[in-house]
N, C-alpha and C. Protein backbone atom coordinates (compact mmCIF):
# COMPACT_ATOMS: atom_id res chain seq x y z
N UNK A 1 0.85 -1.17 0.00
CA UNK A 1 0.00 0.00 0.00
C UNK A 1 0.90 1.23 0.00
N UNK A 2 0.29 2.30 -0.60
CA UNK A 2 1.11 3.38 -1.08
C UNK A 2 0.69 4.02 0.49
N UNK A 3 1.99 4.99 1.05
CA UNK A 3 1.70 5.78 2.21
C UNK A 3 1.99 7.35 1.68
N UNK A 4 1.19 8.12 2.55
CA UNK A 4 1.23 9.38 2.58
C UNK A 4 1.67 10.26 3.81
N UNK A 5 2.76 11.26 4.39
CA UNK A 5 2.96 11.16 5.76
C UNK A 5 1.69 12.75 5.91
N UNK A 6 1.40 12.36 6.61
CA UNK A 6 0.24 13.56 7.67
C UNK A 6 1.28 14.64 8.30
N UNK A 7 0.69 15.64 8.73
CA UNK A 7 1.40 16.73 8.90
C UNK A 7 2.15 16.14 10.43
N UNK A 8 1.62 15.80 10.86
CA UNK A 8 2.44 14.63 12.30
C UNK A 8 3.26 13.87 12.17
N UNK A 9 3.60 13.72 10.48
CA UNK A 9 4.66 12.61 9.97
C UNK A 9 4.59 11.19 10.36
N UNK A 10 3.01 10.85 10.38
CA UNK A 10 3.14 9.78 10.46
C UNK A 10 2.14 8.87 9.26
N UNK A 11 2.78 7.58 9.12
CA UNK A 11 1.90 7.23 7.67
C UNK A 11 0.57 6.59 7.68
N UNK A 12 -0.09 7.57 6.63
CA UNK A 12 -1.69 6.45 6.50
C UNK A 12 -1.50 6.25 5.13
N UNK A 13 -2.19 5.38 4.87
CA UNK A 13 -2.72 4.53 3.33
C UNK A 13 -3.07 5.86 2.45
N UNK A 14 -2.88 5.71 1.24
CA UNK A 14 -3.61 6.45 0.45
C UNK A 14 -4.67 5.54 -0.46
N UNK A 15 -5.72 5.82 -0.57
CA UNK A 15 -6.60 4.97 -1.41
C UNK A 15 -6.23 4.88 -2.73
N UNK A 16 -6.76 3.49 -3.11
CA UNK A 16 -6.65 3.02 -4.58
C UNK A 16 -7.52 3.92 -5.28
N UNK A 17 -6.94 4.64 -6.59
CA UNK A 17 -7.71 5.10 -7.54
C UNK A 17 -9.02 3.92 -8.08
N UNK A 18 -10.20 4.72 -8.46
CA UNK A 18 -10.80 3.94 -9.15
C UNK A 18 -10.43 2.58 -9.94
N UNK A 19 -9.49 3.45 -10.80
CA UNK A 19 -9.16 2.73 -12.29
C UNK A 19 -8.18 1.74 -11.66
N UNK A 20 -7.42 1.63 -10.55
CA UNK A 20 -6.66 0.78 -10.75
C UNK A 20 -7.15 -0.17 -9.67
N UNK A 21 -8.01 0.27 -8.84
CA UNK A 21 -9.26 -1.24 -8.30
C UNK A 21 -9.35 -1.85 -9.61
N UNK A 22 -10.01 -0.98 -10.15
CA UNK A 22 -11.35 -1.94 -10.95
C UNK A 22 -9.63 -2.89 -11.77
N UNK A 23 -8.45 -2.31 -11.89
CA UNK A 23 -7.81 -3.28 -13.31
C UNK A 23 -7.65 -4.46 -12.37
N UNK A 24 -6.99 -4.13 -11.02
CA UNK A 24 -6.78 -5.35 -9.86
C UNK A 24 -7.74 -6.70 -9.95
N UNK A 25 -9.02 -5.72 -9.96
CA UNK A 25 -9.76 -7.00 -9.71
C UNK A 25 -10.71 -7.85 -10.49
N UNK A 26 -9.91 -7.01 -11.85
CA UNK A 26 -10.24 -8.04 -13.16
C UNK A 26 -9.18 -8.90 -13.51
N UNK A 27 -7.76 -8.46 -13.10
CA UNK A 27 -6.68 -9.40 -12.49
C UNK A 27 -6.75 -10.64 -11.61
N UNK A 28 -7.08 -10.10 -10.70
CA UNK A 28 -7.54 -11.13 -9.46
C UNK A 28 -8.09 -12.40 -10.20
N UNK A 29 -10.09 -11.43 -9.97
CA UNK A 29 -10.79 -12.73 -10.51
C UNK A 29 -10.08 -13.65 -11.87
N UNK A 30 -9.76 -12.98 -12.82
CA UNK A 30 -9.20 -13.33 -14.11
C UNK A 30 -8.16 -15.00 -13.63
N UNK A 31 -6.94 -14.20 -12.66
CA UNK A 31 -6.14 -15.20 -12.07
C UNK A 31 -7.02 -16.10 -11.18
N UNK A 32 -7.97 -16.06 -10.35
CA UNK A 32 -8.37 -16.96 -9.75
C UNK A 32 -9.09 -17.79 -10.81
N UNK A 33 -10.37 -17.61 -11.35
CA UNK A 33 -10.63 -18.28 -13.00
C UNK A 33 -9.80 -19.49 -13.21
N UNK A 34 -9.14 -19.06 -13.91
CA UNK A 34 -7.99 -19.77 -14.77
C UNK A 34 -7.09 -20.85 -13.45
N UNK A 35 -6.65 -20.50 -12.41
CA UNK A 35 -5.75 -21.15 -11.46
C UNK A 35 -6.20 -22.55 -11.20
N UNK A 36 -8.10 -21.84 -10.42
CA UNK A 36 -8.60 -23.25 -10.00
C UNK A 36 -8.93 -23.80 -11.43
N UNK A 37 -9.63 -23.04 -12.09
CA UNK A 37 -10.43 -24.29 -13.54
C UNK A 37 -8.87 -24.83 -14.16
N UNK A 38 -7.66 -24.57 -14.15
CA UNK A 38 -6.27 -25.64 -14.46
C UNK A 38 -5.92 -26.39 -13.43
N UNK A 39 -5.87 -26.18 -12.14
CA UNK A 39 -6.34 -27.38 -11.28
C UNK A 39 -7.28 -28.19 -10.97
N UNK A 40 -8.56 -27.82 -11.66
CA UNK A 40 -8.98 -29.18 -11.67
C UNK A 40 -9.18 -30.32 -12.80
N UNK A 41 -8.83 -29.43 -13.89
CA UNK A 41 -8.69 -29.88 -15.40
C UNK A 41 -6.97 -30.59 -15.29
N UNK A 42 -6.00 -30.12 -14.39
CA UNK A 42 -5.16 -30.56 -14.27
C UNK A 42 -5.32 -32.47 -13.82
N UNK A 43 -6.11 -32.53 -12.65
CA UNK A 43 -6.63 -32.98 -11.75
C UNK A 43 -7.44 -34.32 -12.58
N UNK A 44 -8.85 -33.93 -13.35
CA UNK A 44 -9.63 -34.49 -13.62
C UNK A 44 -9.67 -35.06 -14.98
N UNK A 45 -8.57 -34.16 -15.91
CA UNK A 45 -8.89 -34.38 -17.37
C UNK A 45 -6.99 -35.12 -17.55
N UNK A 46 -5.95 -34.93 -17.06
CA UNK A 46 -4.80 -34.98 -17.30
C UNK A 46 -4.47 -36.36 -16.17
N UNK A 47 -4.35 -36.25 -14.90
CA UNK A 47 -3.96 -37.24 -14.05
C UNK A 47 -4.46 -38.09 -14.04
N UNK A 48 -6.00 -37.86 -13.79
CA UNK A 48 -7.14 -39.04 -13.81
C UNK A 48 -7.22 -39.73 -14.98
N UNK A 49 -7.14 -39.00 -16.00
CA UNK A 49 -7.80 -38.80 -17.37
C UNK A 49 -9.63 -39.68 -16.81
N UNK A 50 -10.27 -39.08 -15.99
CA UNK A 50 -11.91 -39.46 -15.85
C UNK A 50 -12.80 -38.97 -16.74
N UNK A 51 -12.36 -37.71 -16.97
CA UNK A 51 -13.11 -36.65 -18.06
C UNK A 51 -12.59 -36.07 -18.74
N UNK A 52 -13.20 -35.61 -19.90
CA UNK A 52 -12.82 -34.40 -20.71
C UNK A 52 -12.81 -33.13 -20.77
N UNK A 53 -12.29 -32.24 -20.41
CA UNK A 53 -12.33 -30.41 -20.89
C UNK A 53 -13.76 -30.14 -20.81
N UNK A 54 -14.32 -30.50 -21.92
CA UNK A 54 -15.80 -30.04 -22.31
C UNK A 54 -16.57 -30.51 -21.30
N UNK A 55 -16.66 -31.84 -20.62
CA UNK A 55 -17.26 -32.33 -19.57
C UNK A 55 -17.00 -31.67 -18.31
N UNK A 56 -15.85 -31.51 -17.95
CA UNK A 56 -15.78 -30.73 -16.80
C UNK A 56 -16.29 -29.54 -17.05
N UNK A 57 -16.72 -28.33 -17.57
CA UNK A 57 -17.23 -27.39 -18.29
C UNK A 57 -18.63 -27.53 -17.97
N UNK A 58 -19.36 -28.79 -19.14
CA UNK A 58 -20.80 -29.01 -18.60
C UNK A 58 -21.32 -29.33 -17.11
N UNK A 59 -20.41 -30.20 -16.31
CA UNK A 59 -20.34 -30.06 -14.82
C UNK A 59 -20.62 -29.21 -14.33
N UNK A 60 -19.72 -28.18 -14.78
CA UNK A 60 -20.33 -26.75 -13.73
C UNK A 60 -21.48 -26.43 -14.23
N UNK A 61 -21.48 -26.32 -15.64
CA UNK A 61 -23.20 -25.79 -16.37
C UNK A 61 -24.04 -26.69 -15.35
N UNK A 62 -24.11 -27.91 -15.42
CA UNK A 62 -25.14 -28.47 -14.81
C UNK A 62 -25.30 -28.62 -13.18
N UNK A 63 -24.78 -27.58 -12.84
CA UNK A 63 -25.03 -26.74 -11.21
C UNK A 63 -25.78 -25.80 -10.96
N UNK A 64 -26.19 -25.29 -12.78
CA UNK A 64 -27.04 -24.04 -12.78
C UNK A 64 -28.69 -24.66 -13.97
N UNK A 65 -27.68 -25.74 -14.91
CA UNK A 65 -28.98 -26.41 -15.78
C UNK A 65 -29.44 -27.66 -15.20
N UNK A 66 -28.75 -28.11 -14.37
CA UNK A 66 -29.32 -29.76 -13.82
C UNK A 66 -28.12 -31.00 -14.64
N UNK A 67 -28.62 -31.98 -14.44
CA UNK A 67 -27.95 -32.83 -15.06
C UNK A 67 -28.15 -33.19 -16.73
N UNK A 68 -29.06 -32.98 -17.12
CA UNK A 68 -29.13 -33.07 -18.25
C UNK A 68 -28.09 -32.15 -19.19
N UNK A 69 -27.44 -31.08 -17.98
CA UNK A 69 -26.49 -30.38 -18.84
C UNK A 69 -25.31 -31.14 -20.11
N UNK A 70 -24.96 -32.02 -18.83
CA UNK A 70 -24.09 -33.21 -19.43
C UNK A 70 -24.26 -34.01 -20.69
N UNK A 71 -25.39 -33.52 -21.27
CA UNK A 71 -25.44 -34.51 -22.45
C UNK A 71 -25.50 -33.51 -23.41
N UNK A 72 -25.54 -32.15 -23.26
CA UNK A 72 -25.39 -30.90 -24.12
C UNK A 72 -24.35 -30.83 -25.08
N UNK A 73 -24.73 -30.03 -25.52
CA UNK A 73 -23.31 -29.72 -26.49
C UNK A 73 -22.42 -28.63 -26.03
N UNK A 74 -21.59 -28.05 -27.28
CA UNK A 74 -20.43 -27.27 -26.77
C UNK A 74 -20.89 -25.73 -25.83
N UNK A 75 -21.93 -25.33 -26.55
CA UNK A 75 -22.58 -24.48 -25.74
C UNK A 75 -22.87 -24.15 -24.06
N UNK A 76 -23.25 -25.72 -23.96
CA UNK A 76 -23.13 -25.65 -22.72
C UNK A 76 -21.77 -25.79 -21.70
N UNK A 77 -21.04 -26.70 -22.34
CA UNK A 77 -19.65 -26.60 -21.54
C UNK A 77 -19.18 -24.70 -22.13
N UNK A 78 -19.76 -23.90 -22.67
CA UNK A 78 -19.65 -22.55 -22.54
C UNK A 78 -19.80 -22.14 -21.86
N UNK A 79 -21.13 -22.20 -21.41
CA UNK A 79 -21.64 -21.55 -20.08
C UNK A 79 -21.32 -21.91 -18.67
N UNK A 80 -20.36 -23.07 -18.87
CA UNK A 80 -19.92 -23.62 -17.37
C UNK A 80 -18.75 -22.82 -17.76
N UNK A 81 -18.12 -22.29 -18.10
CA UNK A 81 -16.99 -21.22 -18.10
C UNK A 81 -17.23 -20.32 -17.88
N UNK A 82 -18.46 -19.55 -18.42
CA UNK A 82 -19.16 -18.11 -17.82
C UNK A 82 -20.01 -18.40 -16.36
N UNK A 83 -20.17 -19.54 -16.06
CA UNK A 83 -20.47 -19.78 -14.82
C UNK A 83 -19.26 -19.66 -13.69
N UNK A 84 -18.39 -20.51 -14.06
CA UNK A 84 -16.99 -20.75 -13.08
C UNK A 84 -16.11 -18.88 -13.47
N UNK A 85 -16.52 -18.57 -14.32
CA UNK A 85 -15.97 -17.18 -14.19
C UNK A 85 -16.61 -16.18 -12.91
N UNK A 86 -17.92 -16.25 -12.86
CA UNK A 86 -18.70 -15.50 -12.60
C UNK A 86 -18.77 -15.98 -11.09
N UNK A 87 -18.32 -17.18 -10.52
CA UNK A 87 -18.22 -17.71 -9.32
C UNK A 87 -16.78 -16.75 -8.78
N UNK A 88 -15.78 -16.99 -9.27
CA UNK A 88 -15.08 -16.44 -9.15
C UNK A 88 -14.34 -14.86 -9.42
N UNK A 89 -15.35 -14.06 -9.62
CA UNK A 89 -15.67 -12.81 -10.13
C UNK A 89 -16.54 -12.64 -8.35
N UNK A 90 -17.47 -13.42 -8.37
CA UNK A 90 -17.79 -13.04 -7.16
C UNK A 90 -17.23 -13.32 -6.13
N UNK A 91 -16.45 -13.91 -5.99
CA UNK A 91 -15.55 -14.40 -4.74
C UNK A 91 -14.18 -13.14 -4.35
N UNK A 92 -13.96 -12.21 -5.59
CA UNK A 92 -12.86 -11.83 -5.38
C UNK A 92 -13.70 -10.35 -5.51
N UNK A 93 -14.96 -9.98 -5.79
CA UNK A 93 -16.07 -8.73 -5.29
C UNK A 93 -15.80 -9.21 -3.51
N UNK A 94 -16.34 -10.04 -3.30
CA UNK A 94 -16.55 -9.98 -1.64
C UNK A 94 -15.45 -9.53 -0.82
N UNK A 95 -13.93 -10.15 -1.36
CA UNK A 95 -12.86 -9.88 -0.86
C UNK A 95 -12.56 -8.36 -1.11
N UNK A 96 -12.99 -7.46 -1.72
CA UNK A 96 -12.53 -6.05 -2.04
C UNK A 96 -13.57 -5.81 -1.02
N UNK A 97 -14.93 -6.41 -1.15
CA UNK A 97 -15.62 -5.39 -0.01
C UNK A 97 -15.25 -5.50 1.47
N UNK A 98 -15.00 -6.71 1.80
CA UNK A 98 -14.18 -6.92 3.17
C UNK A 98 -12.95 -5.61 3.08
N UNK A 99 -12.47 -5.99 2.33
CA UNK A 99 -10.96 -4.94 2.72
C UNK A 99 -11.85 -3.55 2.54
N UNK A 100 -12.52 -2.74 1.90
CA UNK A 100 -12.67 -1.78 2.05
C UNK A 100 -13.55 -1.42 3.63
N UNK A 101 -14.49 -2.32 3.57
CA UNK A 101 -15.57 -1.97 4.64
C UNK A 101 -14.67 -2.62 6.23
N UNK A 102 -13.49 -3.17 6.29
CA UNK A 102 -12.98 -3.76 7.50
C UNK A 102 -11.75 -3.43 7.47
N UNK A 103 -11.53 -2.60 8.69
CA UNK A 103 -9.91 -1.89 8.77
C UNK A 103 -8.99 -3.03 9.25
N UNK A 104 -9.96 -3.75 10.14
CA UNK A 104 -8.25 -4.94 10.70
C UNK A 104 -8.34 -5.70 9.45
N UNK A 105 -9.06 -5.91 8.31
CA UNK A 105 -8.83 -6.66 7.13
C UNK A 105 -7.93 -6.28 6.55
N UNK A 106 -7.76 -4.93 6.04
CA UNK A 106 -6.91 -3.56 5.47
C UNK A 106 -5.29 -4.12 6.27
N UNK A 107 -5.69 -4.26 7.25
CA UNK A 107 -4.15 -3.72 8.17
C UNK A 107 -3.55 -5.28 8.31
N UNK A 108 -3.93 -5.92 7.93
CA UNK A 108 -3.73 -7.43 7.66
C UNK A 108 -3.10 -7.73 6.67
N UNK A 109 -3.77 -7.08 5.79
CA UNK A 109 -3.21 -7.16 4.55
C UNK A 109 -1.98 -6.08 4.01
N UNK A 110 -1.58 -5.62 5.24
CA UNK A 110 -0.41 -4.73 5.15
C UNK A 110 1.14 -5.27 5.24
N UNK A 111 1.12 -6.69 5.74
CA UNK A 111 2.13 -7.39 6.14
C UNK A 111 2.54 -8.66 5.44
N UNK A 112 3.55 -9.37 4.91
CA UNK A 112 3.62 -10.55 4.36
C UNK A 112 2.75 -11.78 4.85
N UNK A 113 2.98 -11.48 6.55
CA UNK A 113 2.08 -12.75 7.40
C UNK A 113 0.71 -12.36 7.01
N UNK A 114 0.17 -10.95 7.17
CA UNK A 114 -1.06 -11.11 6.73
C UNK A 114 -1.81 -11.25 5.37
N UNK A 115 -1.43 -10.80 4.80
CA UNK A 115 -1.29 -11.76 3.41
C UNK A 115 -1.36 -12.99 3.32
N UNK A 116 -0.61 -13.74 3.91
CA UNK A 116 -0.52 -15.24 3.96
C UNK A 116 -2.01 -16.08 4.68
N UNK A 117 -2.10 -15.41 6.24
CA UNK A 117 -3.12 -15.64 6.88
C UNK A 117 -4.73 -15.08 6.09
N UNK A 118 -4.69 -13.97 5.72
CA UNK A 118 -5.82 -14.08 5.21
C UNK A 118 -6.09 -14.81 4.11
N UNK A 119 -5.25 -14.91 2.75
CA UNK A 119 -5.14 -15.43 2.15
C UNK A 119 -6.01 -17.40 1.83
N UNK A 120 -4.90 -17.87 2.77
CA UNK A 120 -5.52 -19.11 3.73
C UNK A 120 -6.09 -19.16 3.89
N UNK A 121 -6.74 -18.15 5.18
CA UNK A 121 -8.30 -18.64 5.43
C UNK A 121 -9.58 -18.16 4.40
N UNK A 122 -9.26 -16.97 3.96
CA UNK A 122 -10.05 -17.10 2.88
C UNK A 122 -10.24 -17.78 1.86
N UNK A 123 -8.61 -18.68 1.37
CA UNK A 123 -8.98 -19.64 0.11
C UNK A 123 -10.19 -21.12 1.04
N UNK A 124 -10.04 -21.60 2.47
CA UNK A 124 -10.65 -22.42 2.75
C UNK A 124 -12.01 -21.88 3.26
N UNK A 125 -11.88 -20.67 3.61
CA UNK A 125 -13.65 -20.14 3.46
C UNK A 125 -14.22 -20.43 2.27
N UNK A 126 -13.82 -19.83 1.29
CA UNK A 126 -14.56 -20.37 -0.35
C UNK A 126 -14.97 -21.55 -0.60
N UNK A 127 -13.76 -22.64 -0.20
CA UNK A 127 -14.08 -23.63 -0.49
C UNK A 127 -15.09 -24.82 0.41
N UNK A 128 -15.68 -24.40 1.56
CA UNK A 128 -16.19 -24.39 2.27
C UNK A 128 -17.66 -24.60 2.19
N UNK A 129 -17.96 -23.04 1.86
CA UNK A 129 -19.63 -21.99 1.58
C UNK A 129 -19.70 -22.59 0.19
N UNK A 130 -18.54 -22.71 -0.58
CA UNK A 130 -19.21 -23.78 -1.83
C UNK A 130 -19.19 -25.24 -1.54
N UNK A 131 -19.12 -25.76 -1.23
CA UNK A 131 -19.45 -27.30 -0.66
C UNK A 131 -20.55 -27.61 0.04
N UNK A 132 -20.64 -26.48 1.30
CA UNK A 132 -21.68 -26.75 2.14
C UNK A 132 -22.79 -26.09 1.67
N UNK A 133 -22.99 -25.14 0.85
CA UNK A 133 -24.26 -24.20 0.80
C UNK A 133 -24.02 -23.68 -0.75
N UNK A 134 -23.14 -23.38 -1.67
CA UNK A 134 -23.29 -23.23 -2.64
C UNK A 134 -23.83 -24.31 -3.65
N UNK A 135 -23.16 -25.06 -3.60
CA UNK A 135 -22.84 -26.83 -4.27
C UNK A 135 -24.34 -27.33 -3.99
N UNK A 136 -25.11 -27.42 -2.69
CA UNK A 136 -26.17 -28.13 -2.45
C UNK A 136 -27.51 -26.87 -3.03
N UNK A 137 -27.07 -25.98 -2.62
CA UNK A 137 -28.34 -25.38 -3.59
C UNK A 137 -28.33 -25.01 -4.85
N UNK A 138 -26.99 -25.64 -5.37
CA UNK A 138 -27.51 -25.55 -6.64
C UNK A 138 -28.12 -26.54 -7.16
N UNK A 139 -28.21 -27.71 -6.39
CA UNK A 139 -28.93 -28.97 -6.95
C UNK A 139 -28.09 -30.19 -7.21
N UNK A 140 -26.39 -29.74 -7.35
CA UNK A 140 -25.45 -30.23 -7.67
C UNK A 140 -25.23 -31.59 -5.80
N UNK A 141 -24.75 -32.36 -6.41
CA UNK A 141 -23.78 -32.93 -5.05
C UNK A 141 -22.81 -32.84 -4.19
N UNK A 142 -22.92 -32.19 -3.07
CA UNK A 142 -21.40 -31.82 -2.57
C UNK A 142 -20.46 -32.67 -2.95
N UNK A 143 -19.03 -32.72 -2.09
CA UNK A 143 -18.16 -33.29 -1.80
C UNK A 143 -18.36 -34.11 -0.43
N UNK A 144 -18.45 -35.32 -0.27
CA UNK A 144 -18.09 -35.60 1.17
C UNK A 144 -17.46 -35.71 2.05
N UNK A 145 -17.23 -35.23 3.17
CA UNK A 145 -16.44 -35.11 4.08
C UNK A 145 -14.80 -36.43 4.31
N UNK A 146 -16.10 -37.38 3.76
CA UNK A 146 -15.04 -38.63 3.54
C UNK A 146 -13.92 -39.05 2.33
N UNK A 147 -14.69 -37.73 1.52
CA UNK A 147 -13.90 -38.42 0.26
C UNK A 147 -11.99 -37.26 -0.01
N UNK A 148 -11.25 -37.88 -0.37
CA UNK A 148 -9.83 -37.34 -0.18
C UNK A 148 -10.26 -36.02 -1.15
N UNK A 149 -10.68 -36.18 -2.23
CA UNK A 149 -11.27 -34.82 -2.98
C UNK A 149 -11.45 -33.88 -2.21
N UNK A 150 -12.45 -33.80 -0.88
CA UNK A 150 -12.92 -33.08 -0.09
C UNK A 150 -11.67 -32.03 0.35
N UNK A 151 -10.74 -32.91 0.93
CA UNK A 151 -9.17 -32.31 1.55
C UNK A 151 -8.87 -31.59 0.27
N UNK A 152 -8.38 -32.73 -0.70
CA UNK A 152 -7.59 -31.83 -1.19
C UNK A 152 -7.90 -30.76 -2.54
N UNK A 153 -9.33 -30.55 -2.36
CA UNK A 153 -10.02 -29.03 -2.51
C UNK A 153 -9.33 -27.75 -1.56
N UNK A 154 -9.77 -28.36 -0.43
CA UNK A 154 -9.85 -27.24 0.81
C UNK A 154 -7.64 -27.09 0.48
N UNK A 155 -7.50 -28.02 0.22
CA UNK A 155 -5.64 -27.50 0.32
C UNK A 155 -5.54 -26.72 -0.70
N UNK A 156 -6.36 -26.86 -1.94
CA UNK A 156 -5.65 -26.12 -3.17
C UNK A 156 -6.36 -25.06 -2.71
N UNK A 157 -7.59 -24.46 -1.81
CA UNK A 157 -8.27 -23.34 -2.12
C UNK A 157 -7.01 -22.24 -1.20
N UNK A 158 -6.50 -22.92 -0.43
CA UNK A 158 -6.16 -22.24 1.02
C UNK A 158 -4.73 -22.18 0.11
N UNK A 159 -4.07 -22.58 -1.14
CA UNK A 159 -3.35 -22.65 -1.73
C UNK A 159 -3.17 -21.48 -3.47
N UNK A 160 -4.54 -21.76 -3.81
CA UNK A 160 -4.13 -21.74 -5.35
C UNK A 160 -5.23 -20.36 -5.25
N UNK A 161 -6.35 -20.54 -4.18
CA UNK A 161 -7.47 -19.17 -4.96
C UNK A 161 -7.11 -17.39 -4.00
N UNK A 162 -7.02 -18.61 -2.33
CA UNK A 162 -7.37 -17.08 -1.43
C UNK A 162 -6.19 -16.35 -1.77
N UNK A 163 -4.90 -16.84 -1.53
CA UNK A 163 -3.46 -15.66 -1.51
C UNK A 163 -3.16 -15.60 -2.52
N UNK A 164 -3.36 -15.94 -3.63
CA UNK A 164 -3.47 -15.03 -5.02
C UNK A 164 -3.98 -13.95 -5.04
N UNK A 165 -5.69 -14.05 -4.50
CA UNK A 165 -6.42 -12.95 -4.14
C UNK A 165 -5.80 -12.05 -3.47
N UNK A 166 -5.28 -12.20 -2.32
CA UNK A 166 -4.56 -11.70 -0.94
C UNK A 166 -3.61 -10.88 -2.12
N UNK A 167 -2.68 -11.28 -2.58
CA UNK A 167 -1.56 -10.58 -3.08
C UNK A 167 -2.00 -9.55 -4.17
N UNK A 168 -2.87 -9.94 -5.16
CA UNK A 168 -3.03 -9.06 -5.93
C UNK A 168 -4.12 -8.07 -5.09
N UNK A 169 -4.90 -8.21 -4.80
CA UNK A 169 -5.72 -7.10 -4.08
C UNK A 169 -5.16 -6.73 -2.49
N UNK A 170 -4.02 -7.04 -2.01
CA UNK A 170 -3.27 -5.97 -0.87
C UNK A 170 -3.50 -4.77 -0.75
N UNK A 171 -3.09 -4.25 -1.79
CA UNK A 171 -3.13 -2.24 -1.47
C UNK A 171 -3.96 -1.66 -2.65
């Protein structure tokens, strides 16, 4: 964060211009997007080889169309990209409004550790509120608690989505 010294010489924040929020956090979301949907395409279409690109795609579509998404065509594994965008477009809106509307969020995010810590817990908050309450109302099936998927979601979120976020939206 950029500082400014006060006539007391001591430093406060200067706020982010408009223009360079808004580029941050088409950055952000943009990088979060792309991070998780290559980890799990990493994951599901490459290691496993279980599915295909386009299938994982209709997956997400069919969180918002049902299951019948899955037998769609390319269109619909479209819209599971403008879906998984738009998940993550909103995930990294909430995180700007926390930091603006919460000063110990702000001042957290002033430090490498806090960075790190929020980061963390925010990548396993996400992954969380989507499992427990996003995932089930969309009609879709969670993850179960039992299944190793479950973990190692919550590791990549606390890994690959929140302190990405954390770093690019800091100051």
């Amino acid at each position: 964060m950029t500082a400014d010294l006060s006539v007391r010489g001591t430093a406060r924040p200067v706020a982010l211009s408009h223009d360079r929020l808004a580029s941050r956090y088409v950055v952000a979301g943009l990088m979060v997007a792309v991070l998780d949907l290559s980890f799990a395409a990493t994951y599901w279409v490459v290691l496993r080889g279980a599915i295909t690109f386009p299938r994982l795609l209709k997956g997400i579509a069919a969180g918002v169309l049902g299951r019948a998404a899955l037998q769609d065509g390319a269109s619909v594994a479209w819209l599971g990209l403008l879906v998984h965008c738009t998940v993550a477009f909103g995930w990294t809106a909430l995180f700007l409004l926390m930091r603006a509307r919460w000063p110990a969020f702000r001042r957290a995010l002033s430090t490498q550790r806090g960075i790190v810590s929020i980061g963390v817990a925010y990548g396993a908050s996400v992954w969380l509120v989507m499992d427990f309450i996003v995932i089930p109302l969309s009609g879709a099936t969670p993850t179960p608690l039992s299944s190793s998927w479950f973990y190692i979601c919550l590791v990549w979120h606390m890994i690959g989505v929140g302190p990405p976020m954390a770093i690019i939206l800091r100051d």
